[in-house]
Every structure is written in C-alpha cells, then in structure tokens.
PDB file of N, CA and C in Angstrom:
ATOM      1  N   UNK A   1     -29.399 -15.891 -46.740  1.00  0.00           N
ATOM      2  CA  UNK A   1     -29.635 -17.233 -46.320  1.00  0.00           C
ATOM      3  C   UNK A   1     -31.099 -17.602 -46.559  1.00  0.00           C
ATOM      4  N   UNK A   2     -32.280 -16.634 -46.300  1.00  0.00           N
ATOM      5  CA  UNK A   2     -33.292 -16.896 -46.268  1.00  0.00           C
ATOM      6  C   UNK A   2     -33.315 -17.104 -47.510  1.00  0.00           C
ATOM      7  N   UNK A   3     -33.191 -15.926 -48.318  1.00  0.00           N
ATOM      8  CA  UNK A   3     -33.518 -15.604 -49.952  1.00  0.00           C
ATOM      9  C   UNK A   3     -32.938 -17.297 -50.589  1.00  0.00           C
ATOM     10  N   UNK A   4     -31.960 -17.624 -50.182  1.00  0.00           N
ATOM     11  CA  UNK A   4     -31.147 -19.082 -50.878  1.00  0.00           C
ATOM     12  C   UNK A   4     -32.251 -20.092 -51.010  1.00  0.00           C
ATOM     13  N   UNK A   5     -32.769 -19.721 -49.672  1.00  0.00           N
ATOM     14  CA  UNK A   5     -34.148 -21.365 -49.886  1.00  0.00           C
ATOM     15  C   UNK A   5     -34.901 -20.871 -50.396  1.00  0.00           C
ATOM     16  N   UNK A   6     -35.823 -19.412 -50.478  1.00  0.00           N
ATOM     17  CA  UNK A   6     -36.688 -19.447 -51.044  1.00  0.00           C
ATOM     18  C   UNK A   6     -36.381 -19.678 -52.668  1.00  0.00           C
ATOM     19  N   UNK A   7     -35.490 -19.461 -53.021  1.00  0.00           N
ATOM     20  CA  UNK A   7     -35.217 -19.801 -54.470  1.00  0.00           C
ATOM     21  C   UNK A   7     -35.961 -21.213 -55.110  1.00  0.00           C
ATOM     22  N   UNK A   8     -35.835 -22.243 -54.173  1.00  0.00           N
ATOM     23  CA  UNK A   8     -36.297 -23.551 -54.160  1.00  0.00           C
ATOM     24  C   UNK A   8     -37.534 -23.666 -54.173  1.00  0.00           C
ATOM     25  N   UNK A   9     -38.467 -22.655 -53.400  1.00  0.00           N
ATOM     26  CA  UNK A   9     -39.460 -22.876 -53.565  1.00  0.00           C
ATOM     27  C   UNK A   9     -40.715 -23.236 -54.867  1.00  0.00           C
ATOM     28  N   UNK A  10     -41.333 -23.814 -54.935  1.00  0.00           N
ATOM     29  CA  UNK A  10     -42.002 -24.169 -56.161  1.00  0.00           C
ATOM     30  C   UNK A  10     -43.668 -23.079 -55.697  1.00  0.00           C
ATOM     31  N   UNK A  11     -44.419 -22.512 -56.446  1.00  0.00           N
ATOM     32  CA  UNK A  11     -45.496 -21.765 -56.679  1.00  0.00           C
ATOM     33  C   UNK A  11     -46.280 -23.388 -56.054  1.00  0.00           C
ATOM     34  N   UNK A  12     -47.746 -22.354 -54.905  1.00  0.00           N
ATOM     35  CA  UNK A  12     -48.423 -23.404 -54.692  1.00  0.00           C
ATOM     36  C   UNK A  12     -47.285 -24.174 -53.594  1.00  0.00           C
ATOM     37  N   UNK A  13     -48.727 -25.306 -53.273  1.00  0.00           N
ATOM     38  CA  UNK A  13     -48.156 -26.202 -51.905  1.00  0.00           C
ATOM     39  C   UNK A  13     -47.259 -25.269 -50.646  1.00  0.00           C
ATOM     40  N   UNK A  14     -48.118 -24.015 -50.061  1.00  0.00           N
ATOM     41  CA  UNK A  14     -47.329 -23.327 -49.079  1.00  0.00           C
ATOM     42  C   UNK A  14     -46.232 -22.598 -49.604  1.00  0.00           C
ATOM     43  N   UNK A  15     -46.461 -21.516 -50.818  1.00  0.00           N
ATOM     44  CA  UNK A  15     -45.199 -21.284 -51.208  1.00  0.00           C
ATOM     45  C   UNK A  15     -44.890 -19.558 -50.288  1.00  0.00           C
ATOM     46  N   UNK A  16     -46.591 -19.138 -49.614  1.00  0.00           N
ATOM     47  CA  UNK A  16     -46.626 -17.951 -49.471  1.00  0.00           C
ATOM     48  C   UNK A  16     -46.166 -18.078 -47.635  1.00  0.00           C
ATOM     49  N   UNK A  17     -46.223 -19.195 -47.240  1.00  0.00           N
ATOM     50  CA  UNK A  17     -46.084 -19.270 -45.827  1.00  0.00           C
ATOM     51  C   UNK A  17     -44.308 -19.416 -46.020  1.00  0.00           C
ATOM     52  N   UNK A  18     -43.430 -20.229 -46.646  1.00  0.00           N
ATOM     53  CA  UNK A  18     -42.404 -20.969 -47.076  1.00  0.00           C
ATOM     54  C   UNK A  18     -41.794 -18.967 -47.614  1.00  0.00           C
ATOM     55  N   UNK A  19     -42.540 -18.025 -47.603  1.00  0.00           N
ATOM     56  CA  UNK A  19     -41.764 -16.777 -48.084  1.00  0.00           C
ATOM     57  C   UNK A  19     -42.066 -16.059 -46.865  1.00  0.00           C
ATOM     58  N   UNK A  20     -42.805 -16.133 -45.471  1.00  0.00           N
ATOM     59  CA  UNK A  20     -43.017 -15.473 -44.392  1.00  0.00           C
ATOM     60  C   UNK A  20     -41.969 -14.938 -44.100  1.00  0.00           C
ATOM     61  N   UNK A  21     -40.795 -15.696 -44.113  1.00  0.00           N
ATOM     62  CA  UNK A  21     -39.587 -15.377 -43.384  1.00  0.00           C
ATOM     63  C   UNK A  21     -38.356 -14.002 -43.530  1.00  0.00           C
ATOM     64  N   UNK A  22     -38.745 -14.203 -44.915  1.00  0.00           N
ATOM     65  CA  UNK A  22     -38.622 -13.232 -46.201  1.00  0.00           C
ATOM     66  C   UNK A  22     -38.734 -12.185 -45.981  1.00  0.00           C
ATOM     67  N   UNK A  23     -40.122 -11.983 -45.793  1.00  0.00           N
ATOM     68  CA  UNK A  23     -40.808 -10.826 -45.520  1.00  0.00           C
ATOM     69  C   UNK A  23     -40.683  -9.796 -44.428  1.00  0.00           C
ATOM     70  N   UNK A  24     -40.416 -10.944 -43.314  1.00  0.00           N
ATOM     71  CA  UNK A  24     -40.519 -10.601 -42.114  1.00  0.00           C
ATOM     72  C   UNK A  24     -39.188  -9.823 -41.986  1.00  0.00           C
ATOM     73  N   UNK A  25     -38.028 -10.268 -42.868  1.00  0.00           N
ATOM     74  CA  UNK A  25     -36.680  -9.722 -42.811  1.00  0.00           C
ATOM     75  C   UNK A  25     -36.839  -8.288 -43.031  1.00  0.00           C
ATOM     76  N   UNK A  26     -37.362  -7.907 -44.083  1.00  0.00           N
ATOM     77  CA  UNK A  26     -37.303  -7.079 -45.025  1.00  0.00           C
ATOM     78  C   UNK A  26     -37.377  -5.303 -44.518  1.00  0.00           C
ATOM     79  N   UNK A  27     -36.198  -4.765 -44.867  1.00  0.00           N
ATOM     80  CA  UNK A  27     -36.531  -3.384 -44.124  1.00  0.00           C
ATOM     81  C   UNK A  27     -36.148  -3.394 -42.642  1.00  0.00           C
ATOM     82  N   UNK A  28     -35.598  -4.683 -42.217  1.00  0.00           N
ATOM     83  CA  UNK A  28     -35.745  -4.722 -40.915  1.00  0.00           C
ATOM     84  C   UNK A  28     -34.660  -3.339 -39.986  1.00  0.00           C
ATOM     85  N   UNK A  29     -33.974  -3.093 -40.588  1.00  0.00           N
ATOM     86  CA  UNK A  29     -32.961  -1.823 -40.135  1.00  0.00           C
ATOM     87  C   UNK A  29     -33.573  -0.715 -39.907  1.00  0.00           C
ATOM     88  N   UNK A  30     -34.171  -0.168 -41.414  1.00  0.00           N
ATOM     89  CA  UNK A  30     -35.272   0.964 -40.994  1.00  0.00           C
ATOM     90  C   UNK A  30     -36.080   0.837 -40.119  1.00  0.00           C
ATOM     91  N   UNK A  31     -37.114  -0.016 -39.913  1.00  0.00           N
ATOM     92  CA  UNK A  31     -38.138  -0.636 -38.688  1.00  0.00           C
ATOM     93  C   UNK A  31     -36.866   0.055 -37.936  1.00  0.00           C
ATOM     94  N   UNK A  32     -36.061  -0.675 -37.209  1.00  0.00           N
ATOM     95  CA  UNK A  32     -35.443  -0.640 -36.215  1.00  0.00           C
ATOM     96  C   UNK A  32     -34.882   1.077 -36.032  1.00  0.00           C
ATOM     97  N   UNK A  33     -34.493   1.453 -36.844  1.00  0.00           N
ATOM     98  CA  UNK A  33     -33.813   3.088 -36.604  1.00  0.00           C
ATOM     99  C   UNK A  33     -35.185   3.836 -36.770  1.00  0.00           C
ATOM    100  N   UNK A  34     -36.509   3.769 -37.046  1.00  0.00           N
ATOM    101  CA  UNK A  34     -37.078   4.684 -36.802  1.00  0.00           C
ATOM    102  C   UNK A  34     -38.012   4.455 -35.836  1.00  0.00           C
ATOM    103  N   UNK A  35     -38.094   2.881 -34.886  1.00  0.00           N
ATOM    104  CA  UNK A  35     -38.624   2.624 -33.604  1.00  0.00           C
ATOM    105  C   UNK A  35     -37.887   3.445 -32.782  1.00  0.00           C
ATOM    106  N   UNK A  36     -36.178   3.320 -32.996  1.00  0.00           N
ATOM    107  CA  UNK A  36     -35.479   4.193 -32.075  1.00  0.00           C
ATOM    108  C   UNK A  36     -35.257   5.485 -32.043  1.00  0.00           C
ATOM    109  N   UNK A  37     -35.662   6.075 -33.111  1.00  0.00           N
ATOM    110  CA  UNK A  37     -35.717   7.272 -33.239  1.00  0.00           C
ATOM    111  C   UNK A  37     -36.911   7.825 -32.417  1.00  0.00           C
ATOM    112  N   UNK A  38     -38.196   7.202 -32.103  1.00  0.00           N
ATOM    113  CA  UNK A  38     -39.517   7.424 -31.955  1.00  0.00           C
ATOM    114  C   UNK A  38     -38.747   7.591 -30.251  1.00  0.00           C
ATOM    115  N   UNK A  39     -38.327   6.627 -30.025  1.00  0.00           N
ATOM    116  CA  UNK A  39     -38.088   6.027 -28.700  1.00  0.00           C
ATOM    117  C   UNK A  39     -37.618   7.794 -27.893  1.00  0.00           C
ATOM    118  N   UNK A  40     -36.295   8.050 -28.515  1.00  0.00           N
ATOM    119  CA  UNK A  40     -35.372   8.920 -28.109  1.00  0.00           C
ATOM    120  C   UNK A  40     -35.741  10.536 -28.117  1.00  0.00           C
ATOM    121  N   UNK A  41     -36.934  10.882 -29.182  1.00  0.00           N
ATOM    122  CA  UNK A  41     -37.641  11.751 -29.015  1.00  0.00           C
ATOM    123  C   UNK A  41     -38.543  12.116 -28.061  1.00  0.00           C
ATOM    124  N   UNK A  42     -39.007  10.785 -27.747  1.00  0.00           N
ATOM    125  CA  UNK A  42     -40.393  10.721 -26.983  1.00  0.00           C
ATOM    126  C   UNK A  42     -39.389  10.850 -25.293  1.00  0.00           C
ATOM    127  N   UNK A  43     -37.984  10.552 -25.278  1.00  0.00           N
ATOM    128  CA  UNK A  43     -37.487  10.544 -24.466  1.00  0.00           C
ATOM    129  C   UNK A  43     -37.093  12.339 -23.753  1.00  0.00           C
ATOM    130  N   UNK A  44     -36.856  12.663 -24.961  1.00  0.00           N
ATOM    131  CA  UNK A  44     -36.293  14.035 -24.789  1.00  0.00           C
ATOM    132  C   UNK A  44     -37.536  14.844 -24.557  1.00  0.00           C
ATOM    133  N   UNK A  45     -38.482  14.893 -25.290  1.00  0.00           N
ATOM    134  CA  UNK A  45     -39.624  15.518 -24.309  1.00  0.00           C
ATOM    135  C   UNK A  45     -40.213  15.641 -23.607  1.00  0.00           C
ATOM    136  N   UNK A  46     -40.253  14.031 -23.145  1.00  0.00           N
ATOM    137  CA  UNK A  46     -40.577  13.516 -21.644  1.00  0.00           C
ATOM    138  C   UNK A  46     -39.792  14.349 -20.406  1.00  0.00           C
ATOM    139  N   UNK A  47     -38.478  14.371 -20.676  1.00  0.00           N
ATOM    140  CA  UNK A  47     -37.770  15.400 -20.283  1.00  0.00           C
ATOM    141  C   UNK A  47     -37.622  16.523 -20.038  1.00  0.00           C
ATOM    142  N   UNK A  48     -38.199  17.769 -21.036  1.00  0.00           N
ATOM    143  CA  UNK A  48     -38.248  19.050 -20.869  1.00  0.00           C
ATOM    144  C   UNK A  48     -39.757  18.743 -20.199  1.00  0.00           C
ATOM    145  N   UNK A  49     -40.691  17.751 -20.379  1.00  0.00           N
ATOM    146  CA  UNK A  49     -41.979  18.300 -19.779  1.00  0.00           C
ATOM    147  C   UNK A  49     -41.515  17.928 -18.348  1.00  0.00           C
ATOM    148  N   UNK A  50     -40.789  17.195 -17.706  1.00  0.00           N
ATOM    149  CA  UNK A  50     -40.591  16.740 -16.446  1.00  0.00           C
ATOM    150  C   UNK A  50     -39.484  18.510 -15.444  1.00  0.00           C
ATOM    151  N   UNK A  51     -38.928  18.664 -16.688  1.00  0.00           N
ATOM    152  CA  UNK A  51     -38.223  19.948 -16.210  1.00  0.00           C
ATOM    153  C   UNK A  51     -38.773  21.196 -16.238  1.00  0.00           C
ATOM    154  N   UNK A  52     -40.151  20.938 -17.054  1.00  0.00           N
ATOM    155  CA  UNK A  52     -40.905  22.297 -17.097  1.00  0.00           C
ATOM    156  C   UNK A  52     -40.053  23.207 -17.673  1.00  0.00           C
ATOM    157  N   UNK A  53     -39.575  22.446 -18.771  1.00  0.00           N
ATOM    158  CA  UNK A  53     -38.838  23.526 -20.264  1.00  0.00           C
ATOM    159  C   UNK A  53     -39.697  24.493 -20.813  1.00  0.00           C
ATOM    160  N   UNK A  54     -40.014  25.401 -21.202  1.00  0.00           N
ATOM    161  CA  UNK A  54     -40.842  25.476 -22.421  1.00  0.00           C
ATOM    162  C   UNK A  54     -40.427  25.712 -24.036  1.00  0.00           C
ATOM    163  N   UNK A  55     -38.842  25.556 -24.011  1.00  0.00           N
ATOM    164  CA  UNK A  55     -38.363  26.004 -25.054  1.00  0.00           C
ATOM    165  C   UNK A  55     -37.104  24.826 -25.065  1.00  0.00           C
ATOM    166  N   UNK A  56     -37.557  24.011 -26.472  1.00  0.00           N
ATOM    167  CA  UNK A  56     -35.695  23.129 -26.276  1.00  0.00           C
ATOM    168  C   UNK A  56     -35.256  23.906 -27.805  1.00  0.00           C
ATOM    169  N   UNK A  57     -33.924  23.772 -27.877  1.00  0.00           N
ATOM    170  CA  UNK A  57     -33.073  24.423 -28.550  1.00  0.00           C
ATOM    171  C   UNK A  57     -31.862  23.282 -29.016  1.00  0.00           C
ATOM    172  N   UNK A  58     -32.059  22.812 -30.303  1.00  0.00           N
ATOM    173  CA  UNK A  58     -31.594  22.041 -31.532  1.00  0.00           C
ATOM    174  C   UNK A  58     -30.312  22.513 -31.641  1.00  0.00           C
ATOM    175  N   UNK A  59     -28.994  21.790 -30.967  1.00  0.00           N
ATOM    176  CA  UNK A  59     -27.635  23.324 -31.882  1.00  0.00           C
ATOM    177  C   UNK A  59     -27.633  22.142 -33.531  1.00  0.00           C
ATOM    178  N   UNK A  60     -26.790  22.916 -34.294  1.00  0.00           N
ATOM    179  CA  UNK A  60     -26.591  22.660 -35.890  1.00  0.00           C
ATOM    180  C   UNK A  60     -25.777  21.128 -35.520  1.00  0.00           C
ATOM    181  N   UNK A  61     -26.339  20.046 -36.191  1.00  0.00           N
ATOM    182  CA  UNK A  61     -25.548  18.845 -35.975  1.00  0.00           C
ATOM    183  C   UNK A  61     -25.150  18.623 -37.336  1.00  0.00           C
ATOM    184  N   UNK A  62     -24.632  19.621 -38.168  1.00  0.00           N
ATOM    185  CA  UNK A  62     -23.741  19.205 -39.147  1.00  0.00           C
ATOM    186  C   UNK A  62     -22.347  18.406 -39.271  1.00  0.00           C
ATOM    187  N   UNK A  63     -21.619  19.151 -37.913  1.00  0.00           N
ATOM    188  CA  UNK A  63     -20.688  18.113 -37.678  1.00  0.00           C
ATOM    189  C   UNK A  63     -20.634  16.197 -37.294  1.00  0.00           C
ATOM    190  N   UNK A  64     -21.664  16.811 -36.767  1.00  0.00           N
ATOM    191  CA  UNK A  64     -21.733  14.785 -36.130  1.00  0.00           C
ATOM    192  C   UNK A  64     -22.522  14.202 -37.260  1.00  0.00           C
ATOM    193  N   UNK A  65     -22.845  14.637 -38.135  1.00  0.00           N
ATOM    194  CA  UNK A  65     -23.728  14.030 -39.340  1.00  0.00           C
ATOM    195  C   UNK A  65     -22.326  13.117 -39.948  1.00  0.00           C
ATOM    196  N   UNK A  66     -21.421  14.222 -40.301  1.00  0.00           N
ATOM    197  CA  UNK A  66     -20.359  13.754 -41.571  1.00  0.00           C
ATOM    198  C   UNK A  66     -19.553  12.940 -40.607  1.00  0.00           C
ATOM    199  N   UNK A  67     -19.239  12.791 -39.013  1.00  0.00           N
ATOM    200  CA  UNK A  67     -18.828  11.958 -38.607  1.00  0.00           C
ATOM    201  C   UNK A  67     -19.205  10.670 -38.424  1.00  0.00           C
ATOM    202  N   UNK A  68     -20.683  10.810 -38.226  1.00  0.00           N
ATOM    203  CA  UNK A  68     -22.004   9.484 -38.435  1.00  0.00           C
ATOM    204  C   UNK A  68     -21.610   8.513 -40.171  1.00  0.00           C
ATOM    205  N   UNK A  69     -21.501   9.166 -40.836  1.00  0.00           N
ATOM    206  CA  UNK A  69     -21.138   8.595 -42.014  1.00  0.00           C
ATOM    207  C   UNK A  69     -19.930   8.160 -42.299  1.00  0.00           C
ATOM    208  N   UNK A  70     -18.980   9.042 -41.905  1.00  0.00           N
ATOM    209  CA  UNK A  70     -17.917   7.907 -42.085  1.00  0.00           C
ATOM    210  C   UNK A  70     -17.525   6.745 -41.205  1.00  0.00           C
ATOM    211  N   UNK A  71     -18.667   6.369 -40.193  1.00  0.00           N
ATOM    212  CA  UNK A  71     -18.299   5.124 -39.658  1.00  0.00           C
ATOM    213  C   UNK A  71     -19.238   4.042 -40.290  1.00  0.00           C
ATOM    214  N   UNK A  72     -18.530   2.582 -39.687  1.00  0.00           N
ATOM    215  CA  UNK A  72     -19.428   1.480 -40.349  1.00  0.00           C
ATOM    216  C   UNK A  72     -20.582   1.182 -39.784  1.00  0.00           C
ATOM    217  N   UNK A  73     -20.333   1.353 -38.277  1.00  0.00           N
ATOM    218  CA  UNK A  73     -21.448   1.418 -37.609  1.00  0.00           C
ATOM    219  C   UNK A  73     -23.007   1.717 -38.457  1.00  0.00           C
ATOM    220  N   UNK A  74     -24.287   1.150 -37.833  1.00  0.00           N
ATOM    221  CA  UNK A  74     -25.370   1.391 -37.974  1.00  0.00           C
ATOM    222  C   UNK A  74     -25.946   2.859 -38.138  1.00  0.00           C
ATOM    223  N   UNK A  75     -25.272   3.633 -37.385  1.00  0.00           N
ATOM    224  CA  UNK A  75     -25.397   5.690 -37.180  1.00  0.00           C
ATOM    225  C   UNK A  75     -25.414   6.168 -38.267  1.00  0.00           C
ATOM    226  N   UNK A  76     -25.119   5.758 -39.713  1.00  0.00           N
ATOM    227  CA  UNK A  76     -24.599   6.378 -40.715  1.00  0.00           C
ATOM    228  C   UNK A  76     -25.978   6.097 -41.433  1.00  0.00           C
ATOM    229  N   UNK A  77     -26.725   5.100 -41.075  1.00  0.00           N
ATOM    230  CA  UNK A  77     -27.910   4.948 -41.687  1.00  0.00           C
ATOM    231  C   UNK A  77     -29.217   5.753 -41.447  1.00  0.00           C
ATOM    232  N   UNK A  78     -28.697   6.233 -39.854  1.00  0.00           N
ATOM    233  CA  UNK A  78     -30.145   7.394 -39.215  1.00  0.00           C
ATOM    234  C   UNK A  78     -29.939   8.280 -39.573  1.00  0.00           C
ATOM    235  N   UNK A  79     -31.260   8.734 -39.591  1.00  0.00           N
ATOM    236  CA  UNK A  79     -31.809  10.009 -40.739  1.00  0.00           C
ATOM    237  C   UNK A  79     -31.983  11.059 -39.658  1.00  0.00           C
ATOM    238  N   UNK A  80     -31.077  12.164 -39.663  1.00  0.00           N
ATOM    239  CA  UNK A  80     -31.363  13.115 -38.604  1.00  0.00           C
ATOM    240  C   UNK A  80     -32.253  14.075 -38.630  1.00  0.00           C
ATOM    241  N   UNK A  81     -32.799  14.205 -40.263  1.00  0.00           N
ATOM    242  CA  UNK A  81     -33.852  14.833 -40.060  1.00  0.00           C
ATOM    243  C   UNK A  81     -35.217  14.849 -40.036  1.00  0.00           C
ATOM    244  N   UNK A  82     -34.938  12.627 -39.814  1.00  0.00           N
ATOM    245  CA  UNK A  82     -35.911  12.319 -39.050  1.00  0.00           C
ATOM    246  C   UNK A  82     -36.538  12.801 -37.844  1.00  0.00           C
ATOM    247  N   UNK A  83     -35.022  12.409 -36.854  1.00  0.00           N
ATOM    248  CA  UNK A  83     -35.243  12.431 -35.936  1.00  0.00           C
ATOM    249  C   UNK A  83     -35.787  13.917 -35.540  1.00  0.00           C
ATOM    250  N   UNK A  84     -35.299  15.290 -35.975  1.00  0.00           N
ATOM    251  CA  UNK A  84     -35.642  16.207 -35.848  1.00  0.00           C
ATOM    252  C   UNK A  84     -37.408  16.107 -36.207  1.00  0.00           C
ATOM    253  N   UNK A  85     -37.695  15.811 -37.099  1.00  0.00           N
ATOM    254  CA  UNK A  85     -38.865  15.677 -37.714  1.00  0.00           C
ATOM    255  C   UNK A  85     -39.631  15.752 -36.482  1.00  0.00           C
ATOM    256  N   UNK A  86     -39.542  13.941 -36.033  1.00  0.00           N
ATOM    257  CA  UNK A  86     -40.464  13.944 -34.772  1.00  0.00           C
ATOM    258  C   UNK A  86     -40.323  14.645 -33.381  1.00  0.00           C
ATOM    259  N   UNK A  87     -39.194  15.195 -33.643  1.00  0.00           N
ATOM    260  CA  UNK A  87     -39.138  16.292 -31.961  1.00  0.00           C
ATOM    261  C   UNK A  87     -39.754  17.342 -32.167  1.00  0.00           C
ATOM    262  N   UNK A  88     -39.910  17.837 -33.578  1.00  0.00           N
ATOM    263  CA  UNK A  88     -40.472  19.119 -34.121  1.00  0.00           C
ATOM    264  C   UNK A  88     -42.410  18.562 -33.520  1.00  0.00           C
ATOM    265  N   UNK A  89     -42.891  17.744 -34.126  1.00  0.00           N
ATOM    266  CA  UNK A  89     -44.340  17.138 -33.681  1.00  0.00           C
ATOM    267  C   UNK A  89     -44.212  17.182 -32.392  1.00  0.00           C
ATOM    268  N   UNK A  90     -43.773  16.108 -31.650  1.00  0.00           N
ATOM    269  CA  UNK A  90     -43.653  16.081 -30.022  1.00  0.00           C
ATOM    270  C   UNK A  90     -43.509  17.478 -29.402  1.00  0.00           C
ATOM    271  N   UNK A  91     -42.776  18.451 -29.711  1.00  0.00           N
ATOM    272  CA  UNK A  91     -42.628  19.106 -28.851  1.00  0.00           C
ATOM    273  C   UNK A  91     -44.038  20.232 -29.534  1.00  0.00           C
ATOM    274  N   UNK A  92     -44.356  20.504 -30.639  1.00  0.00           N
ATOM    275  CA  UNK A  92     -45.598  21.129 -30.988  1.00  0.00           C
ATOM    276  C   UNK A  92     -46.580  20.839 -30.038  1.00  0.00           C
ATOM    277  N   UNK A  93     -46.607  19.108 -29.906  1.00  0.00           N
ATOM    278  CA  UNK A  93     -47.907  18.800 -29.396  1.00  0.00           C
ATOM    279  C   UNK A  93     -47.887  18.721 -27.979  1.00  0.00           C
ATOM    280  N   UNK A  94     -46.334  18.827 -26.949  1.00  0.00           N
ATOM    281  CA  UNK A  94     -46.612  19.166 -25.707  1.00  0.00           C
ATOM    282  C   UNK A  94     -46.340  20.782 -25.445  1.00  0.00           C
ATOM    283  N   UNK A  95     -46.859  21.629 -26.733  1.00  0.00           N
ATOM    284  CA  UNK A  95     -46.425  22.673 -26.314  1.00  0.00           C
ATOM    285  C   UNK A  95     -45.579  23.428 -26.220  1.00  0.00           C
ATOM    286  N   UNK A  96     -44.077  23.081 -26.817  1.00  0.00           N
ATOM    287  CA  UNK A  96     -42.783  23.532 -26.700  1.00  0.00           C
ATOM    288  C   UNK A  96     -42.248  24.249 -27.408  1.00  0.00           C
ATOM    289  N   UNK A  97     -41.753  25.155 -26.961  1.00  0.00           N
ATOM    290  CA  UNK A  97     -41.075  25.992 -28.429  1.00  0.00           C
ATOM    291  C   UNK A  97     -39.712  25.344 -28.825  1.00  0.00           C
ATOM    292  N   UNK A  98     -39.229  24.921 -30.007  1.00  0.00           N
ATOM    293  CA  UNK A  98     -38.475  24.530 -30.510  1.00  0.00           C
ATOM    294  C   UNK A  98     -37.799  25.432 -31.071  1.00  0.00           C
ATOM    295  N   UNK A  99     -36.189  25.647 -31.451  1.00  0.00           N
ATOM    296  CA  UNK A  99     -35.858  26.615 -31.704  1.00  0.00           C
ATOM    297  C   UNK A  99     -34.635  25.658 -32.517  1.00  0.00           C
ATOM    298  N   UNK A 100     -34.320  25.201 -33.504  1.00  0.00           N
ATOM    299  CA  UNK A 100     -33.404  24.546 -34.708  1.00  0.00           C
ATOM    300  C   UNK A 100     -32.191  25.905 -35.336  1.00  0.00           C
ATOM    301  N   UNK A 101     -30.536  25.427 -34.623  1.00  0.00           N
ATOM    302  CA  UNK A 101     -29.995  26.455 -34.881  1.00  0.00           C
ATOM    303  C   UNK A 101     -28.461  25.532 -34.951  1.00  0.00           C
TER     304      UNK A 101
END
C-alpha cells in the first residue's frame, strides 16, 4: 500500500519525507522478533539470577524447530539460534554456566 503511492512520487519537492513511511516499514518483522527475542532472554536470566541458578541447561530444540516451520504463524520466522546466541552472552555475563544439549 505504502510502496503503491510512493510509485507516484516525483524526485524533489519532499520526495525523501513522502518515502519516510517506507522506510519506517521496512524489516519491520525482524525488528520485532529480535526485540522479542532480547526480551525473553533477558527474561530467563533474570530468572536463574532470582533463583540463584548457576547453571541453566538448553535441552536439543530440534523438534520444535521443524514444528515452528511448518506453521504459518510468525514462529517459523525466529531464529533459534538467535535466541540461543543471546542467552549464551547473558548468561556469560551474569555468570552462568550454560550447558546446550
């Protein structure tokens, strides 16, 4: 819808404000799955530090991966080894032993 008008646009006379909208779209899913990814990590360690964990333990999410994908849902688009990514940092940096199995 956006992209339709900007088509119209002519170069010059506000053409870069008249593409803000554009822009602002753009990627907007990723933005969104790796705010929530940030979110849910920061959640889970908040957690073991509140429980005085010192060790969280990853089981193998191979199964829920290939189930994540075959739905239409949004899930099929998160990157799990994102999300691992940043629990691996978080929990480094509060100290945690992580154990991915």
């Amino acid at each position: 819808m956006i992209q339709a008008g900007v088509a119209y646009v002519r170069s010059g006379n506000g053409a870069k404000r008249k593409q803000k909208a554009l822009y602002k779209t753009e990627n907007f899913e990723s933005r969104y799955v790796s705010h929530r990814l940030h979110l849910y990590s920061r959640k889970l360690i908040d957690f073991c530090i509140q429980q005085q964990a010192g060790t969280l333990i990853l089981k193998d999410q191979e199964d829920k991966i290939g189930i994540a994908k075959e739905q239409e849902f949004v899930l099929r688009n998160w990157s799990y080894y994102e999300l691992q990514t940043k629990i691996k940092y978080k929990a480094e940096k509060a100290g945690i032993e992580l154990i991915i199995g």
